[in-house]
PDB file of N, CA and C in Angstrom:
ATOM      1  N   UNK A   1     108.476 132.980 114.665  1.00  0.00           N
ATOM      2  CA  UNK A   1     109.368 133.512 115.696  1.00  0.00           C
ATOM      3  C   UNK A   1     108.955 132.943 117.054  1.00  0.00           C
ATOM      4  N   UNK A   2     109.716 132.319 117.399  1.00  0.00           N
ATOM      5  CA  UNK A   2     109.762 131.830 118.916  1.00  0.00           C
ATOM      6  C   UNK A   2     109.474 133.067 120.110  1.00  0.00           C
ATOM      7  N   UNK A   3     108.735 132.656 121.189  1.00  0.00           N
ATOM      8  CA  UNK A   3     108.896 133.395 122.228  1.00  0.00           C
ATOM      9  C   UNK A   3     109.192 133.199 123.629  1.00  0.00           C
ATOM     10  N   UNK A   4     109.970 131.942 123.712  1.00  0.00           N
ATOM     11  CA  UNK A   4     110.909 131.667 124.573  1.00  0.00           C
ATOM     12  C   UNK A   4     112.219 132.287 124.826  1.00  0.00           C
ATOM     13  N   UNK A   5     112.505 132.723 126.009  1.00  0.00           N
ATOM     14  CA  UNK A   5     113.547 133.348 126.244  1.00  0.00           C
ATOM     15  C   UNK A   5     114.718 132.811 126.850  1.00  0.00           C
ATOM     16  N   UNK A   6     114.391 131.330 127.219  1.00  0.00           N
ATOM     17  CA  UNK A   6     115.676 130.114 127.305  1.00  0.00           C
ATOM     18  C   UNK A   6     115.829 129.289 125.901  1.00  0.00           C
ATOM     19  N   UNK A   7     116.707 128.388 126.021  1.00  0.00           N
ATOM     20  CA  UNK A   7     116.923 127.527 124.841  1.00  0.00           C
ATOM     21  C   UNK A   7     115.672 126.708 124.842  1.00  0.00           C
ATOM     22  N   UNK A   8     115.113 126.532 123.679  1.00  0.00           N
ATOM     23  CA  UNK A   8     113.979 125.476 124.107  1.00  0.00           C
ATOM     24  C   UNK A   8     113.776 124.370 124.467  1.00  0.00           C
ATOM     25  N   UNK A   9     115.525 123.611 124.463  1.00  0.00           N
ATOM     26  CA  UNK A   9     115.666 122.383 124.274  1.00  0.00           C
ATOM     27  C   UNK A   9     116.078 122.211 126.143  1.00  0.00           C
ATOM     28  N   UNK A  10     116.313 123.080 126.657  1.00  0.00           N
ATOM     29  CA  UNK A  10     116.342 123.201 127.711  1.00  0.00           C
ATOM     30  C   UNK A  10     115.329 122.659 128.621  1.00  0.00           C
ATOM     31  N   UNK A  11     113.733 123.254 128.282  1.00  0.00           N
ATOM     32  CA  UNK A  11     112.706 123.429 128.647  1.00  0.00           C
ATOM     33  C   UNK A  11     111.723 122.308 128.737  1.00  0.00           C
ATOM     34  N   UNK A  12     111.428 122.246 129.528  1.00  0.00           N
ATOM     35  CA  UNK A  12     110.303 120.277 129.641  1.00  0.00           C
ATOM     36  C   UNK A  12     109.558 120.305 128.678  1.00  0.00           C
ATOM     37  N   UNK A  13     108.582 119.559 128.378  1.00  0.00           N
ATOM     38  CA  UNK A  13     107.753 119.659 128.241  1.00  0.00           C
ATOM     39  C   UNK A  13     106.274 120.604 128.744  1.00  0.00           C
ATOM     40  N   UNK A  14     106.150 120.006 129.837  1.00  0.00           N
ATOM     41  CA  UNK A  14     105.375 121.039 130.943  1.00  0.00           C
ATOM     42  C   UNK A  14     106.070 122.245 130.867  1.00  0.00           C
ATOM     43  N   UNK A  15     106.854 122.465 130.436  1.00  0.00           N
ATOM     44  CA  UNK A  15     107.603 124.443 130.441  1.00  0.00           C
ATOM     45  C   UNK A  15     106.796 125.137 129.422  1.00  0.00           C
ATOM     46  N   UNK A  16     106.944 123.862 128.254  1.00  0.00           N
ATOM     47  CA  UNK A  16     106.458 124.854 127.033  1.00  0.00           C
ATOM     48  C   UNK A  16     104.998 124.635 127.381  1.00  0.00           C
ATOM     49  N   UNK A  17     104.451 123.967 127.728  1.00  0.00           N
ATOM     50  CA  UNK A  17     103.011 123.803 127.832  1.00  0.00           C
ATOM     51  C   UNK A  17     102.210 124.703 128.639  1.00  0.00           C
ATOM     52  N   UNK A  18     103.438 125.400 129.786  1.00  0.00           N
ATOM     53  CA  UNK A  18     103.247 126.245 130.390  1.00  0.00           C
ATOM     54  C   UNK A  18     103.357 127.615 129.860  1.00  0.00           C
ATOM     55  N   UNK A  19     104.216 127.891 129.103  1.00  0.00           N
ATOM     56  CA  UNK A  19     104.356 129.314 127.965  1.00  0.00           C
ATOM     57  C   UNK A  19     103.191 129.155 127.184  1.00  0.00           C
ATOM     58  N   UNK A  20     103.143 128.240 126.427  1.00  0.00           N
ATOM     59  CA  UNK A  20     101.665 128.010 125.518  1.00  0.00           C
ATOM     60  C   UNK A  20     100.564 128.540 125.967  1.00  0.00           C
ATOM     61  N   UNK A  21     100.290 127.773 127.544  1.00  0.00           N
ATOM     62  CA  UNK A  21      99.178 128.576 128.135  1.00  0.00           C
ATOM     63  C   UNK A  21      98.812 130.121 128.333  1.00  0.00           C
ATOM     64  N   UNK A  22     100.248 130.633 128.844  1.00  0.00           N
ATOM     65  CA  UNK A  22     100.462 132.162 129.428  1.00  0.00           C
ATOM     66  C   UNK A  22     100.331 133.149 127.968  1.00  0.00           C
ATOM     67  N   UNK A  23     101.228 132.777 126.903  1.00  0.00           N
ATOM     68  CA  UNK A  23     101.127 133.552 125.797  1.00  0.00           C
ATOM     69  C   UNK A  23      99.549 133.581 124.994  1.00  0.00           C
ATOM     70  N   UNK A  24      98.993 131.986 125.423  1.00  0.00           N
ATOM     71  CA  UNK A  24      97.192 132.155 124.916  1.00  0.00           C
ATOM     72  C   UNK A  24      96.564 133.394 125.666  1.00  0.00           C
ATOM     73  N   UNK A  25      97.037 133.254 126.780  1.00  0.00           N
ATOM     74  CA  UNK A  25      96.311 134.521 127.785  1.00  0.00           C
ATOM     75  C   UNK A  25      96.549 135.668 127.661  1.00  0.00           C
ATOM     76  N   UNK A  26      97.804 135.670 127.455  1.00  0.00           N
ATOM     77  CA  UNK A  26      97.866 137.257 127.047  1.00  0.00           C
ATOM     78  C   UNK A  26      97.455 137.505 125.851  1.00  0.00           C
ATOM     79  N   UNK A  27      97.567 136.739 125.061  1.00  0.00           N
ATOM     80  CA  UNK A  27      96.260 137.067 123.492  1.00  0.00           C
ATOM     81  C   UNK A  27      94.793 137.748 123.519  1.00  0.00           C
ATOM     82  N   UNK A  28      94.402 136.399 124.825  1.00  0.00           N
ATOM     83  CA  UNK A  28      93.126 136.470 125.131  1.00  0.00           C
ATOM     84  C   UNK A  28      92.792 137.790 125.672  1.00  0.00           C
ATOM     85  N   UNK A  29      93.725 138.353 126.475  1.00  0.00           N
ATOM     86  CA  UNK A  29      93.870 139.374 127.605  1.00  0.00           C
ATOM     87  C   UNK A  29      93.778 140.535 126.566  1.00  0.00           C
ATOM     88  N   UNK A  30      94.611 140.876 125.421  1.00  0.00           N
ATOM     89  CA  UNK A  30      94.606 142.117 124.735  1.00  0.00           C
ATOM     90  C   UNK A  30      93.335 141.813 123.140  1.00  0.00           C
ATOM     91  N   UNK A  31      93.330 141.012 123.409  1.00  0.00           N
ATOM     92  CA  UNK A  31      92.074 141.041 122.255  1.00  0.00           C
ATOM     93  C   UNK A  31      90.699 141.289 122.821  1.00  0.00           C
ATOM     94  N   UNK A  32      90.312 140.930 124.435  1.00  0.00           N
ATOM     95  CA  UNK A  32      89.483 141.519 125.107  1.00  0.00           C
ATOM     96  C   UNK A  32      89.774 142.924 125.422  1.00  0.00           C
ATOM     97  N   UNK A  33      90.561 143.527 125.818  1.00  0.00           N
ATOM     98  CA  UNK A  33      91.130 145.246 125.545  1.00  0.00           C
ATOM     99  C   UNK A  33      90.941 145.828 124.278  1.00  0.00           C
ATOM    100  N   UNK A  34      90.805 145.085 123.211  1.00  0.00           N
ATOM    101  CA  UNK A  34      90.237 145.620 121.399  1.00  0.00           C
ATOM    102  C   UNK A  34      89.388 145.201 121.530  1.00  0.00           C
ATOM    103  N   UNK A  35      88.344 144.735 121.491  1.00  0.00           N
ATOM    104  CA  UNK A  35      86.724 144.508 121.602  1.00  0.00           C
ATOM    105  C   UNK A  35      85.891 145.604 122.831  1.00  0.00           C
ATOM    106  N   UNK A  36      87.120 145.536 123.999  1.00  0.00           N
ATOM    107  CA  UNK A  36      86.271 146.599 124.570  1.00  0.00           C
ATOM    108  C   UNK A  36      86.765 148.031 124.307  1.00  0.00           C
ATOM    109  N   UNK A  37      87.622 148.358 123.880  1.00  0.00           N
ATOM    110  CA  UNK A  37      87.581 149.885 123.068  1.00  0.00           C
ATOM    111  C   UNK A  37      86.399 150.237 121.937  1.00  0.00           C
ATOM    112  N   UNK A  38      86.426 149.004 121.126  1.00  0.00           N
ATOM    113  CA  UNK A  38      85.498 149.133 120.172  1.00  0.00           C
ATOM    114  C   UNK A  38      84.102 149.332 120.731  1.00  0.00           C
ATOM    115  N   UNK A  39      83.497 148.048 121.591  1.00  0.00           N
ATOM    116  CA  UNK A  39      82.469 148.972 122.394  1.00  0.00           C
ATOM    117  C   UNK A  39      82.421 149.895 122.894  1.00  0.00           C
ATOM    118  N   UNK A  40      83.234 150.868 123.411  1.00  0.00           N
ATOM    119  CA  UNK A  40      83.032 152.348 124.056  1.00  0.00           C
ATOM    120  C   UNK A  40      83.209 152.936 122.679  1.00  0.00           C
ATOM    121  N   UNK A  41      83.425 152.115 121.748  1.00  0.00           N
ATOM    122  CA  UNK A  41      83.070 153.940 120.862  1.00  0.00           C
ATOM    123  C   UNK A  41      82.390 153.708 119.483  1.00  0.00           C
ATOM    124  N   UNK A  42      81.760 152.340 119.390  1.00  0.00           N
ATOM    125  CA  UNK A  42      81.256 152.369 118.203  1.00  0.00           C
ATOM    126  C   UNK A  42      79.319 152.816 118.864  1.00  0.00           C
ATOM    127  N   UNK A  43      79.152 153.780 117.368  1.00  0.00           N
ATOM    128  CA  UNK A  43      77.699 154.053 117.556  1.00  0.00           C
ATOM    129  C   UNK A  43      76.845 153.349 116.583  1.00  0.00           C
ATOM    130  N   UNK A  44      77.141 152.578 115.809  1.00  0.00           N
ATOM    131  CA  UNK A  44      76.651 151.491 115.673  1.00  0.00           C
ATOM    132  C   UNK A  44      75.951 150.170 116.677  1.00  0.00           C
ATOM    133  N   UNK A  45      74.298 150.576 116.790  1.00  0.00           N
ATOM    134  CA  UNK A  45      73.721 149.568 117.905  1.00  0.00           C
ATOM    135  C   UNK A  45      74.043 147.701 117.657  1.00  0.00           C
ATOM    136  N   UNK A  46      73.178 147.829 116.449  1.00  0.00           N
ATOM    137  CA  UNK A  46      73.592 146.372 116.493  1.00  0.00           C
ATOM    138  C   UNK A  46      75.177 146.103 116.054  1.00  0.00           C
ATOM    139  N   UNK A  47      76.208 147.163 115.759  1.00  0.00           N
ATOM    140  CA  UNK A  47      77.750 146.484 115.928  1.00  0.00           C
ATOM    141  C   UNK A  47      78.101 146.243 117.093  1.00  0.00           C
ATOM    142  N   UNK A  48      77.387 147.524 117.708  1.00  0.00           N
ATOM    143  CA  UNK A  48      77.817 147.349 119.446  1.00  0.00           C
ATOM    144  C   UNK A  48      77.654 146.055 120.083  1.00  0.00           C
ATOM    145  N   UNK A  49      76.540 145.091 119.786  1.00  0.00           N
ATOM    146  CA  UNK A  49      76.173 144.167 120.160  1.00  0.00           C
ATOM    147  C   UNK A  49      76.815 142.904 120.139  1.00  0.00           C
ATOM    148  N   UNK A  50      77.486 143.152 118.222  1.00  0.00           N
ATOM    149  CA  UNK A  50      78.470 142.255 117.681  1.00  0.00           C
ATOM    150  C   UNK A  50      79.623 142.158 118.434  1.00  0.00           C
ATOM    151  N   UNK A  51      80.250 143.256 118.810  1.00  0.00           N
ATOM    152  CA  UNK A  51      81.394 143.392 119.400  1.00  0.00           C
ATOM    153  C   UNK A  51      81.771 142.754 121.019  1.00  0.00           C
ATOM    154  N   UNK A  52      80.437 143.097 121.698  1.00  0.00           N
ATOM    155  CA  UNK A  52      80.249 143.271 123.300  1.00  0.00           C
ATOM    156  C   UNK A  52      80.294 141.310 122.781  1.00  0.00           C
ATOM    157  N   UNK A  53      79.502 140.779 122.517  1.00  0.00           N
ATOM    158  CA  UNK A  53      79.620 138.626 121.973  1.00  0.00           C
ATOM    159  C   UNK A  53      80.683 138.737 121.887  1.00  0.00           C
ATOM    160  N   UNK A  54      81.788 139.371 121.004  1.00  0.00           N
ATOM    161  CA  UNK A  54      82.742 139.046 120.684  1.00  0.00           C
ATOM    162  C   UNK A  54      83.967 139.052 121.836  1.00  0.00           C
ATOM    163  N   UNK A  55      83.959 140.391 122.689  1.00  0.00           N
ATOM    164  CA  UNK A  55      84.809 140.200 123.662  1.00  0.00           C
ATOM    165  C   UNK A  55      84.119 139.470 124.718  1.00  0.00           C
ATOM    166  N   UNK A  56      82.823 139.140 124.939  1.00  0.00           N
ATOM    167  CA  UNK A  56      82.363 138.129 125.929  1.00  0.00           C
ATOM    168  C   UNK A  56      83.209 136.566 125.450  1.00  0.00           C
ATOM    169  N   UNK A  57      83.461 136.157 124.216  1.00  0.00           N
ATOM    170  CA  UNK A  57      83.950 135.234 123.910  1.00  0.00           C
ATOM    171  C   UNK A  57      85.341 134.820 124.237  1.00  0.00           C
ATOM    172  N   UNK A  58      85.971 136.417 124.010  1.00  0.00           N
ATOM    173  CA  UNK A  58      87.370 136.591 124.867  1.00  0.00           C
ATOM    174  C   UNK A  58      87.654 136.337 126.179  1.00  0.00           C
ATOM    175  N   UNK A  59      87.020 136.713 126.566  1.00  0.00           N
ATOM    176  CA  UNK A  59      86.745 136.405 128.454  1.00  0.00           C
ATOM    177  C   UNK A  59      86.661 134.951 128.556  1.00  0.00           C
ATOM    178  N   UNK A  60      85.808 134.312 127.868  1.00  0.00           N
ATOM    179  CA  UNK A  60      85.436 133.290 128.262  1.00  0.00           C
ATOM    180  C   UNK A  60      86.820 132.311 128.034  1.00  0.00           C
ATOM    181  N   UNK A  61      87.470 132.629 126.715  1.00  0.00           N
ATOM    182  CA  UNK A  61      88.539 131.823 126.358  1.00  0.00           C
ATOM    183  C   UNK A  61      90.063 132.188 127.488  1.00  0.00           C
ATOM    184  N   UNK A  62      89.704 133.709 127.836  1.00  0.00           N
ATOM    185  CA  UNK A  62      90.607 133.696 129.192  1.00  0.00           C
ATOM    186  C   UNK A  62      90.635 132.660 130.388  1.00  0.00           C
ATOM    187  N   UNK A  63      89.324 133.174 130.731  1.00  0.00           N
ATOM    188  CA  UNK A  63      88.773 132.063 131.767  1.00  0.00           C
ATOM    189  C   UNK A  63      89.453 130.435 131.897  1.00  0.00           C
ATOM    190  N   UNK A  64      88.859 130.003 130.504  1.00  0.00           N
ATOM    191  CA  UNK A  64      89.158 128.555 130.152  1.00  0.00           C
ATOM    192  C   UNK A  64      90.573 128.573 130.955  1.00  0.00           C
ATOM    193  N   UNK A  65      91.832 129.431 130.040  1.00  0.00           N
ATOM    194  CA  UNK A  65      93.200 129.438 130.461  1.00  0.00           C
ATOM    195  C   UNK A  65      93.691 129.368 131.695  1.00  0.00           C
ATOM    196  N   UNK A  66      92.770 130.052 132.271  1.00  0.00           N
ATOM    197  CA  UNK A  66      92.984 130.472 133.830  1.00  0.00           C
ATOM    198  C   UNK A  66      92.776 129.377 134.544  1.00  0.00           C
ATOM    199  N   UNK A  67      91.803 128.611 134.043  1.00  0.00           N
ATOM    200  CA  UNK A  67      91.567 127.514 134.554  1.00  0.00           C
ATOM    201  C   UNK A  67      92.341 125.931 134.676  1.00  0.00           C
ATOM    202  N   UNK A  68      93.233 126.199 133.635  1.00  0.00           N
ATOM    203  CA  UNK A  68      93.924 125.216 133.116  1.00  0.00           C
ATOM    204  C   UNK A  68      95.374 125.806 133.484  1.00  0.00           C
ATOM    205  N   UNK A  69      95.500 126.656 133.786  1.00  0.00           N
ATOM    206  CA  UNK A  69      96.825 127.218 134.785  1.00  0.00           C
ATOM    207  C   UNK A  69      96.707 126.426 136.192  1.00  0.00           C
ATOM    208  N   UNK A  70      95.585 127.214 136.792  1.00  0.00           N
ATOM    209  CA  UNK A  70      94.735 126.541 138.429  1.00  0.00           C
ATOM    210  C   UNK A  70      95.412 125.225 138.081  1.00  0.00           C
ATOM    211  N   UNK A  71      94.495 124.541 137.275  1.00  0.00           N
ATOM    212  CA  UNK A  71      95.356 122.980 137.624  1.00  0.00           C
ATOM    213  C   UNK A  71      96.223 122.565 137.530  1.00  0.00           C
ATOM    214  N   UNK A  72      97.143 123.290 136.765  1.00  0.00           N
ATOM    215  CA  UNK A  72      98.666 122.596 136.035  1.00  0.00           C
ATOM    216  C   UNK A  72      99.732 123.106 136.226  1.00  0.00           C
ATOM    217  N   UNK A  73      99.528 124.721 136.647  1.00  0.00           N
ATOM    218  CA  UNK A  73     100.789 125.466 136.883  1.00  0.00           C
ATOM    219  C   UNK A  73     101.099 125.718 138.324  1.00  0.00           C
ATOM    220  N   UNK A  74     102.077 125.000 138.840  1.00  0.00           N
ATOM    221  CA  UNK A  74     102.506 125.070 140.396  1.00  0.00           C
ATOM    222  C   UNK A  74     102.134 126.817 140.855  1.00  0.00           C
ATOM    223  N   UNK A  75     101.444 126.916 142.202  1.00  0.00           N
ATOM    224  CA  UNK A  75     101.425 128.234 142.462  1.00  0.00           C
ATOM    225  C   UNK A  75      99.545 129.089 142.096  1.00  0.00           C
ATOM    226  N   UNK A  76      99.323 128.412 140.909  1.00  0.00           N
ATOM    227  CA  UNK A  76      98.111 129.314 140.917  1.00  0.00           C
ATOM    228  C   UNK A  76      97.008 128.940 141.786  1.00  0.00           C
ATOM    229  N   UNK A  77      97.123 128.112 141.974  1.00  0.00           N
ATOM    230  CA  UNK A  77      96.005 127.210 142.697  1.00  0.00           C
ATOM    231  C   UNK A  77      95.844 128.070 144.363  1.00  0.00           C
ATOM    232  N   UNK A  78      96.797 128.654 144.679  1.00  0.00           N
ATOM    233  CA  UNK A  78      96.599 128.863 145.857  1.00  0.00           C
ATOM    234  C   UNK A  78      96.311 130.306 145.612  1.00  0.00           C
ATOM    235  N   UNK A  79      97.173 130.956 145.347  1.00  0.00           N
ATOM    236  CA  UNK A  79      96.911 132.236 144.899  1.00  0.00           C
ATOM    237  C   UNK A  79      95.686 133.184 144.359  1.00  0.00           C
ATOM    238  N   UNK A  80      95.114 131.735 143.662  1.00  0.00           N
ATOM    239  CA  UNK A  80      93.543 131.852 143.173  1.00  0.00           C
ATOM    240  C   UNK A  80      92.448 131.567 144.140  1.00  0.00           C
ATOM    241  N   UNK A  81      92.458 131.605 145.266  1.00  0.00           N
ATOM    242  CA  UNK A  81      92.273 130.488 146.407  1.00  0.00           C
ATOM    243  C   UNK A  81      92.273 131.958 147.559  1.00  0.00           C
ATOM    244  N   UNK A  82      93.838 132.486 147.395  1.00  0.00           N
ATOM    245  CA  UNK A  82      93.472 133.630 148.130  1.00  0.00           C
ATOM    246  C   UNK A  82      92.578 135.085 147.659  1.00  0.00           C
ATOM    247  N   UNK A  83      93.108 135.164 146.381  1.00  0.00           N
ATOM    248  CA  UNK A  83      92.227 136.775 145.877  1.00  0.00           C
ATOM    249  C   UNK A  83      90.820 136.379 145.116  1.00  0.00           C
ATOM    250  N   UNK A  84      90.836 135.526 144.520  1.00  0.00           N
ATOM    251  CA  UNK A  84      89.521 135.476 143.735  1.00  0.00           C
ATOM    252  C   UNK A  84      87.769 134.985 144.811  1.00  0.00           C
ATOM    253  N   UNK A  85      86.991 135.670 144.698  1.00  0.00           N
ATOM    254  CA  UNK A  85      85.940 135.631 144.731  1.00  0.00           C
ATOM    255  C   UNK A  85      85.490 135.867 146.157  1.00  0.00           C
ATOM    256  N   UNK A  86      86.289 137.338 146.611  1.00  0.00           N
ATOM    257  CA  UNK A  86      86.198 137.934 148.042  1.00  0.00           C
ATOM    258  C   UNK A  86      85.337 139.089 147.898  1.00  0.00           C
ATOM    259  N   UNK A  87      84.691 139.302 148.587  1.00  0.00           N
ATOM    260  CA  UNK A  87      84.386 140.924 148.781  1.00  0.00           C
ATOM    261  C   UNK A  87      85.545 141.873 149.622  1.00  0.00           C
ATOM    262  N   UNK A  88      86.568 141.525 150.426  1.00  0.00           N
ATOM    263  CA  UNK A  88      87.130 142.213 151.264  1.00  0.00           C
ATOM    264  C   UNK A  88      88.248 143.282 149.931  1.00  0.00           C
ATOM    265  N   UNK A  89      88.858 144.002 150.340  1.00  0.00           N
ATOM    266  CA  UNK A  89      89.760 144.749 149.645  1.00  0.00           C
ATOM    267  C   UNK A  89      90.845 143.742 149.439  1.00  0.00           C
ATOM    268  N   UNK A  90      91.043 143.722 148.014  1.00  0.00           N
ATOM    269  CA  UNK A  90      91.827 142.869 147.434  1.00  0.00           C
ATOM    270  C   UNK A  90      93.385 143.091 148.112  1.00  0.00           C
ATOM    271  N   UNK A  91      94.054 144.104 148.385  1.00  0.00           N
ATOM    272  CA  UNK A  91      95.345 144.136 148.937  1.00  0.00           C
ATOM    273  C   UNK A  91      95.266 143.931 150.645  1.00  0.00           C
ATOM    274  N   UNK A  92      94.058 143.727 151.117  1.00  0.00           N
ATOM    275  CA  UNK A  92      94.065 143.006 152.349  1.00  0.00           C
ATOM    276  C   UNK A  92      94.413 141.586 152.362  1.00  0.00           C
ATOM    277  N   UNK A  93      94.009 141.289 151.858  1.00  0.00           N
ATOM    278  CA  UNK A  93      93.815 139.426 151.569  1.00  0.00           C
ATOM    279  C   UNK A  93      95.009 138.472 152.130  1.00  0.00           C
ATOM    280  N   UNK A  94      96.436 139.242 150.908  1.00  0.00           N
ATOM    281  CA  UNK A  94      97.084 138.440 151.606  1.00  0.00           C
ATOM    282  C   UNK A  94      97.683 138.517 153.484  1.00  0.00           C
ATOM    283  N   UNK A  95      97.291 139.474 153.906  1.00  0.00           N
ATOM    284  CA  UNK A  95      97.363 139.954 155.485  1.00  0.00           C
ATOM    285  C   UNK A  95      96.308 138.932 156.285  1.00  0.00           C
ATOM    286  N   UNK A  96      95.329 138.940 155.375  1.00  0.00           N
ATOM    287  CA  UNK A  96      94.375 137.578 156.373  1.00  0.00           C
ATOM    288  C   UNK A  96      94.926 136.521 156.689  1.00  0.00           C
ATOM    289  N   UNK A  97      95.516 136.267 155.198  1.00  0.00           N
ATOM    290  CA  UNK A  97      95.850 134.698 155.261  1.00  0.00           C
ATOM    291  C   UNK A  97      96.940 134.945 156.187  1.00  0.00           C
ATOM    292  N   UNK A  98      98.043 135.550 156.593  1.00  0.00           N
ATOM    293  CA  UNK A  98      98.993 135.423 156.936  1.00  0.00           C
ATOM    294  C   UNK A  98      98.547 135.268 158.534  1.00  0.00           C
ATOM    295  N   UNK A  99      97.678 136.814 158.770  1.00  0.00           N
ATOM    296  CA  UNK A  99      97.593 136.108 159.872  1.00  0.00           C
ATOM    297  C   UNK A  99      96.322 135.278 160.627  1.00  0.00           C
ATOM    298  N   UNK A 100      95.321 134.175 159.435  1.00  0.00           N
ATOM    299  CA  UNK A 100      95.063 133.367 159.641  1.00  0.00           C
ATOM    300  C   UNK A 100      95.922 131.833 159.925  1.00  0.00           C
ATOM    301  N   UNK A 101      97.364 132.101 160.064  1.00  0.00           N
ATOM    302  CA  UNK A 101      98.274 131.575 160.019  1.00  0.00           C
ATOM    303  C   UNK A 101      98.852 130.348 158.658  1.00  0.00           C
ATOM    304  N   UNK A 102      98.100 131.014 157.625  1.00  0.00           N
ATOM    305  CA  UNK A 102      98.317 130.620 156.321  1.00  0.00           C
ATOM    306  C   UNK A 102      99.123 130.913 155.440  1.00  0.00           C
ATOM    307  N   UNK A 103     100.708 131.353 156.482  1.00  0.00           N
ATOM    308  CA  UNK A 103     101.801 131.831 155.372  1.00  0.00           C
ATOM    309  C   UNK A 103     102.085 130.653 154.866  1.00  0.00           C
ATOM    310  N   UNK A 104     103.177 131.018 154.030  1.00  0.00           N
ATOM    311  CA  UNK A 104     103.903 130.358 153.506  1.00  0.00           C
ATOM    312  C   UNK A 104     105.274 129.632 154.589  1.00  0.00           C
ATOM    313  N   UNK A 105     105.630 130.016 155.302  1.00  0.00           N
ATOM    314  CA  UNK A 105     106.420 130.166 156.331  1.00  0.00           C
ATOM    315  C   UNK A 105     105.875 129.385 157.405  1.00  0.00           C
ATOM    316  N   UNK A 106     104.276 129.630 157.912  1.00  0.00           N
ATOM    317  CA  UNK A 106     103.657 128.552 159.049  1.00  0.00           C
ATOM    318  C   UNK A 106     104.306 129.310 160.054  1.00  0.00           C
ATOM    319  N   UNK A 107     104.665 130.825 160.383  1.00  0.00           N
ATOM    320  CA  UNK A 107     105.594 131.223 161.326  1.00  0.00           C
ATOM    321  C   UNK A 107     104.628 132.024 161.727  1.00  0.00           C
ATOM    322  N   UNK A 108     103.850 132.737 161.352  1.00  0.00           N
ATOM    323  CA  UNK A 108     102.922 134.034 161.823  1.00  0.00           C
ATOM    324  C   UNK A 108     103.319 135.337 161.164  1.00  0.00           C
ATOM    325  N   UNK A 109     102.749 136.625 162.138  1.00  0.00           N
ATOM    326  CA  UNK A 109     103.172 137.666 161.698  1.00  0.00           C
ATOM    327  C   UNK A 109     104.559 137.647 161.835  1.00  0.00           C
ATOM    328  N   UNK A 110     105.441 138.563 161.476  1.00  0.00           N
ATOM    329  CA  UNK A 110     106.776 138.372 162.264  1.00  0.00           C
ATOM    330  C   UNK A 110     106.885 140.492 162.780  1.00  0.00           C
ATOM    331  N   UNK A 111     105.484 140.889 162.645  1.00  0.00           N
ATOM    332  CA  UNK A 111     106.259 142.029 163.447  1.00  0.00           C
ATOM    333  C   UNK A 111     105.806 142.132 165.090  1.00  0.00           C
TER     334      UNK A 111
END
């Protein structure tokens, strides 16, 4: 079963390569959400251990994705650029940039 929601024949190359990526992630994304349920409730020590590798592996294969978005998918690159790896409050951020005069626009605040 397909999970494109245009015709596929429609779609570039780079489109599907771009779904490919996003649907790996969201794999990645809910199979790390089942590994970490399983750690909060298994009392099994060394399963616990098994499990905690296992969704560390998930992460990591997120990561990869994320990374390969950054380079290929118009848009993440900046976006990743503004929220990732700040200490400030994440829903500030984009207010810095803006009025570090880093809109999108190049106009400023506008109030």
């Amino acid at each position: 079963m397909s999970s494109y929601h245009e015709p596929v024949d429609e779609l570039t190359k780079e489109d599907r390569d771009y779904s490919r990526a996003l649907n790996s992630l969201k794999e990645e994304i809910e199979a790390i959400d089942w590994y970490q349920q399983r750690v909060a409730t298994t009392t099994d020590p060394e399963l616990k251990k098994i499990v905690e590798h296992n969704r560390d592996e998930e992460i990591e294969h997120a990561v990869m994705v994320l990374e390969w978005l950054r380079r290929n998918m118009p848009g993440w690159d900046e976006e990743m650029r503004t929220y990732l790896f700040s200490t400030k409050p994440i829903t500030e951020l984009e207010d810095d940039e803006e009025e570090d005069g880093n809109s999108d626009l190049g106009i400023g605040k506008l109030k």
